[in-house]
Protein backbone atom coordinates (compact mmCIF):
# COMPACT_ATOMS: atom_id res chain seq x y z
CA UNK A 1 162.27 126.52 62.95
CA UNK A 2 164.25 129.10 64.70
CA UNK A 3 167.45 128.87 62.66
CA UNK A 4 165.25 129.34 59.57
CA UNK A 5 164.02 132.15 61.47
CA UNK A 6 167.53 133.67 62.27
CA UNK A 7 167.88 134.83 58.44
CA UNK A 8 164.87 137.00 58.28
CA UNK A 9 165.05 138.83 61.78
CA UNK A 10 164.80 141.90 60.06
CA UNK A 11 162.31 142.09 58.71
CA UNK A 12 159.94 140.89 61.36
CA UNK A 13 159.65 144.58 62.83
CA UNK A 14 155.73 144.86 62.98
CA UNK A 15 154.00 142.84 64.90
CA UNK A 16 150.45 144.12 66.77
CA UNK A 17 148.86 141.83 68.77
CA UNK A 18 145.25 142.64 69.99
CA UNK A 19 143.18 141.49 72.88
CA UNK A 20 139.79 142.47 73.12
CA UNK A 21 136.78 141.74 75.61
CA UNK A 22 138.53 143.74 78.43
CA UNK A 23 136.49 145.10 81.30
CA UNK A 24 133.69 142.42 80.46
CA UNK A 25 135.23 139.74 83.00
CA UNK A 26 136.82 141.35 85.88
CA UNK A 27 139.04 138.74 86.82
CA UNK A 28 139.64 138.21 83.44
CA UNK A 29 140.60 141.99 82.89
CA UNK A 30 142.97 141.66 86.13
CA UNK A 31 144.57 138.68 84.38
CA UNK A 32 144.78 139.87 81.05
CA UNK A 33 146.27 143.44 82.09
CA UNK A 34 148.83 141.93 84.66
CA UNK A 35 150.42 139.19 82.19
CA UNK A 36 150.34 140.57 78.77
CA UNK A 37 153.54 142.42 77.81
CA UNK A 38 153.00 146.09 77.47
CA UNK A 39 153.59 146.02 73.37
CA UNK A 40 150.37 143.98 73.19
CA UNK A 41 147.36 146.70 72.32
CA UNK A 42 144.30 145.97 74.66
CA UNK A 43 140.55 146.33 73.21
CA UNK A 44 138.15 147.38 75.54
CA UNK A 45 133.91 146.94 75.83
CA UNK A 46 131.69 149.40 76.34
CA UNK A 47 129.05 147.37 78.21
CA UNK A 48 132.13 146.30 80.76
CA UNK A 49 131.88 147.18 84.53
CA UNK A 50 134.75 149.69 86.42
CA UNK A 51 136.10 150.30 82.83
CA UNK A 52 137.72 153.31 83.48
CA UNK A 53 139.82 151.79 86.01
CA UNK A 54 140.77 149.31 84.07
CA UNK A 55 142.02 151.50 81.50
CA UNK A 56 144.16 153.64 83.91
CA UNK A 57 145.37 150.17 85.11
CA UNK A 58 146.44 149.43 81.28
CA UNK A 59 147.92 152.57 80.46
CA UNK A 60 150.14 152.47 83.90
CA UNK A 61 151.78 148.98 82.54
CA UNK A 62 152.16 150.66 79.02
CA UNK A 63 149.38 149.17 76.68
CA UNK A 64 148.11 151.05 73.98
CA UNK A 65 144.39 150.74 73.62
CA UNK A 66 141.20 150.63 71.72
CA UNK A 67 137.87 151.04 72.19
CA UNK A 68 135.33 148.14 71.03
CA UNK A 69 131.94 149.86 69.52
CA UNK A 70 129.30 146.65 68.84
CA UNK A 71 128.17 147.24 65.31
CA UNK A 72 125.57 144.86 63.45
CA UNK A 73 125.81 141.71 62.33
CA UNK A 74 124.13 139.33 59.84
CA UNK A 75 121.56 137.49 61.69
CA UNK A 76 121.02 140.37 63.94
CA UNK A 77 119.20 140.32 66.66
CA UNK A 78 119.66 136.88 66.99
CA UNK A 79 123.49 137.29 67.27
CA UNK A 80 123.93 140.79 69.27
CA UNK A 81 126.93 142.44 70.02
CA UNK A 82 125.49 144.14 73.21
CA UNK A 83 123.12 147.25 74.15
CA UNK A 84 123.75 150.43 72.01
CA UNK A 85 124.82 148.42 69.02
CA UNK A 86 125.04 150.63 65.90
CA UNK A 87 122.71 149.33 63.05
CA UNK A 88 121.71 149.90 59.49
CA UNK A 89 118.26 150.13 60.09
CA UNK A 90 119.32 153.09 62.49
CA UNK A 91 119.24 156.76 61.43
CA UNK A 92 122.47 158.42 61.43
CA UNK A 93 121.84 160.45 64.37
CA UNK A 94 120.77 157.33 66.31
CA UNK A 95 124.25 155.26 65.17
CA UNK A 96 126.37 158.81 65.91
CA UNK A 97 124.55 158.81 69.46
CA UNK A 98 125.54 155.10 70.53
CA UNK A 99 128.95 155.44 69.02
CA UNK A 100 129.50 158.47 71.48
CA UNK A 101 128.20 156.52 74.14
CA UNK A 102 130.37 153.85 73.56
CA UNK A 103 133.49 156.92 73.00
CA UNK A 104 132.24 158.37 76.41
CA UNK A 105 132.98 155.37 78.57
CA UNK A 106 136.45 155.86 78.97
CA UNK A 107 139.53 157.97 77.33
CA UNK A 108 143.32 157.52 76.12
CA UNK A 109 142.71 155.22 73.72
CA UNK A 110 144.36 155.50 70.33
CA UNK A 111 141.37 154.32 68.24
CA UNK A 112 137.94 152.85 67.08
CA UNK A 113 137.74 148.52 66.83
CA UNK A 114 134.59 146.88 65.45
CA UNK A 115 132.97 143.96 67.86
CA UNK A 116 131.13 141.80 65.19
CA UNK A 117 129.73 144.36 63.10
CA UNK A 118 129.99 142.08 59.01
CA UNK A 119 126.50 143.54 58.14
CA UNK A 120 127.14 147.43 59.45
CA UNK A 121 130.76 147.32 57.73
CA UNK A 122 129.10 146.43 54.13
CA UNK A 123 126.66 148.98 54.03
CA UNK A 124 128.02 152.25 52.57
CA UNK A 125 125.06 154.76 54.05
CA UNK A 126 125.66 153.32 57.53
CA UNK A 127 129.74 153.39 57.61
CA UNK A 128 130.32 156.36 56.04
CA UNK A 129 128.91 158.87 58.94
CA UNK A 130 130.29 156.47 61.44
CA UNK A 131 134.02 156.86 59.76
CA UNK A 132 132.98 160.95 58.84
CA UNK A 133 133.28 161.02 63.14
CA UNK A 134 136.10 159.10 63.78
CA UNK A 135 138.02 161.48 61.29
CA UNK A 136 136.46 164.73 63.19
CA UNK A 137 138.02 162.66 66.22
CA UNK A 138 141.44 162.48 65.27
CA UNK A 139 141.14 158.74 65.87
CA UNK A 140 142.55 155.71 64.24
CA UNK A 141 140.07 152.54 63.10
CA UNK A 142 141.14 149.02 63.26
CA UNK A 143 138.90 146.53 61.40
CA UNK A 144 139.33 143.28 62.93
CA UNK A 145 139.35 141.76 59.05
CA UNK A 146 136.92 139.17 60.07
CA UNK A 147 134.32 140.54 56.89
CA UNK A 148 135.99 140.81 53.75
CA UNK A 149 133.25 142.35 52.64
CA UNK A 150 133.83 145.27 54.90
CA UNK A 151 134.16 148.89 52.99
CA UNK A 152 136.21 150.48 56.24
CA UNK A 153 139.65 150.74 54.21
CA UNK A 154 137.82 152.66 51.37
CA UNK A 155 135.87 154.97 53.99
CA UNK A 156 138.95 155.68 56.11
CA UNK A 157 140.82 156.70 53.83
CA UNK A 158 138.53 159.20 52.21
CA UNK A 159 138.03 160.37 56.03
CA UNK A 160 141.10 160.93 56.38
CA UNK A 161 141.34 158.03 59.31
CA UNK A 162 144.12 155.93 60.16
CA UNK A 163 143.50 152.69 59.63
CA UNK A 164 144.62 149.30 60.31
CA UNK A 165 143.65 145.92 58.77
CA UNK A 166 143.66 142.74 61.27
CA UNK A 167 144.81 139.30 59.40
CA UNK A 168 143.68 136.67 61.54
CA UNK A 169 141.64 136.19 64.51
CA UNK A 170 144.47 133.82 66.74
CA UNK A 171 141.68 132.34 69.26
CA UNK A 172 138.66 131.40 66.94
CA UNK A 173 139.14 127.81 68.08
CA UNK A 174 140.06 128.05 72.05
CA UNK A 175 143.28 125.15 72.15
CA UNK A 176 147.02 125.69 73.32
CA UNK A 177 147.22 124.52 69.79
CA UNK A 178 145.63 125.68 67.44
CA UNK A 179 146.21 129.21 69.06
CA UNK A 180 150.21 128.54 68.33
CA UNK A 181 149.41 127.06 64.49
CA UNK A 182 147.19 130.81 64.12
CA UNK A 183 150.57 132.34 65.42
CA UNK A 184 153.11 130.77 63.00
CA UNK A 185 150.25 131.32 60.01
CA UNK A 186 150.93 135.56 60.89
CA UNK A 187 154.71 134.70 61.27
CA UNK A 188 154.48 133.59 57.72
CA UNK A 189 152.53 136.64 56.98
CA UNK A 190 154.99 138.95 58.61
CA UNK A 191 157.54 137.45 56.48
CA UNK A 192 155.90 138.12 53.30
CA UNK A 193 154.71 141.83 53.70
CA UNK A 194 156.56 142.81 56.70
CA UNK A 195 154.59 143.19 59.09
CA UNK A 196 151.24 141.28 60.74
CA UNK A 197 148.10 141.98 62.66
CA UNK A 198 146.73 138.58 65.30
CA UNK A 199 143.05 139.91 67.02
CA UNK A 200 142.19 137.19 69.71
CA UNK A 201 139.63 137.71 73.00
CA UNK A 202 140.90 137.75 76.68
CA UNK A 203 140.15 134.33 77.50
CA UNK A 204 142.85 133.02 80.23
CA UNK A 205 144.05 130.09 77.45
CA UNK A 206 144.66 133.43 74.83
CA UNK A 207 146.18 135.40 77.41
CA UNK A 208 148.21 132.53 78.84
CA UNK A 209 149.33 131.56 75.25
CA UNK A 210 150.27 134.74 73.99
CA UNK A 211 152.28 135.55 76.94
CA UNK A 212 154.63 132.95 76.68
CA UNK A 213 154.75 133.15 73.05
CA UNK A 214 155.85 136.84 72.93
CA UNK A 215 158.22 135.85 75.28
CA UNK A 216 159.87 132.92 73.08
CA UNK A 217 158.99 135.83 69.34
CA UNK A 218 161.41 138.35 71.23
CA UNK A 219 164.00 135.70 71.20
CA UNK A 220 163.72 135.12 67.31
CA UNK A 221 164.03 138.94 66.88
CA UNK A 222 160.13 139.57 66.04
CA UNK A 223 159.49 143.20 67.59
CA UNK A 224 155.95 143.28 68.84
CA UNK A 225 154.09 146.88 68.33
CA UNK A 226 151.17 148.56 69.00
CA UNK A 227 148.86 149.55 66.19
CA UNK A 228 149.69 152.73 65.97
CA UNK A 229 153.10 151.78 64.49
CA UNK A 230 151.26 150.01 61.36
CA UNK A 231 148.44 152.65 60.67
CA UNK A 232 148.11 153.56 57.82
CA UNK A 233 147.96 157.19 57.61
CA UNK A 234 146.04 158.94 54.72
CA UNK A 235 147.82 162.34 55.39
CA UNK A 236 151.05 160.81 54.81
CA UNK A 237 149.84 158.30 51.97
């Protein structure tokens, strides 16, 4: 409840919320960019159409961003995250050339996000030259913490990488609903370490949903961030 909730205001500082899928749907982009408050970071495809005028449009209203970068999955190719995909059958030289594809498509964004990618993530020889870059890059990497089997934390660090670990995915399931239950659960979570990271997809019901409940957290005293504000940074660590 929100009088339980008036107690612990505090400590409710950290709060990312990511949206990813922009520039795949352009009405969908419009919408998401035009309703979301600026503290929510925006995730961006490569494969998306006009995306570098989407991200100017972002960065005008305030958004921090990221930049998607398909990596493989199990049961790949069945389930593919897109053209230029990085995989583990790939050489390192082939992965490095579609990740700088994928970096080339647009610019000003604070870091590196996995699309799918449970499979590439596990596999030590594949991850570690694709981390080795984003170090050289200066750039942050936020694993979306849908594999728990992913060895990104361990390879970021030693990269020196900022790094961020998502908690939840918020929109698995798309109802009004269960959206809100995925948003108390990282409430909860925020409580208990201090801070918490929600990944959901720029469906209108997401974008709708988080809107108005960012709206109603700021009320309660929950501070919502960008990423950058919960990286953990190896040079400082």
């Amino acid at each position: 409840s929100i009088s339980a909730l008036s107690g612990i205001c505090a400590i409710l500082r950290f709060w990312p919320i990511v949206i990813g899928g922009l520039a795949v749907s352009q009405t969908g982009t419009q919408a998401a960019i035009a309703k979301l408050p600026a503290e929510v970071t925006l995730g961006f495809a490569p494969q998306g159409n006009s995306i570098s005028r989407w991200m100017q449009a972002a960065r005008q209203r305030g958004h921090e961003i990221v930049m998607q970068v398909p990596l493989e999955p199990f049961d790949y190719p069945n389930v593919n995250p897109g053209r230029n995909t990085l995989t583990v059958a790939a050489t390192p030289d082939e992965n490095l050339k579609n990740l700088r594809w994928a970096l080339s498509r647009m610019t000003n964004y604070t870091g590196v996000m996995n699309y799918m990618g449970a499979r590439f993530s596990a596999d030590a020889a594949a991850m570690a030259p694709f981390m080795a870059e984003l170090g050289r890059r200066g750039l942050a990497y936020l694993d979306d913490g849908s594999s728990a089997r992913s060895l990104a934390s361990d390879l970021a660090l030693k990269d020196g990488v900022p790094f961020i670990a998502g908690d939840t995915s918020i929109d698995a399931v798309q109802d009004r609903g269960a959206i809100l239950k995925k948003l108390d659960e990282l409430e909860a979570t925020a409580r208990a370490k201090g801070f918490a990271v929600g990944i959901g997809s720029a469906f209108d019901l997401t974008v709708d949903t988080v809107s108005s409940w960012v709206i109603e957290a700021k009320k309660r005293g929950i501070e919502i961030v960008p990423i950058s504000a919960v990286a953990v940074d190896p040079e400082k660590g």
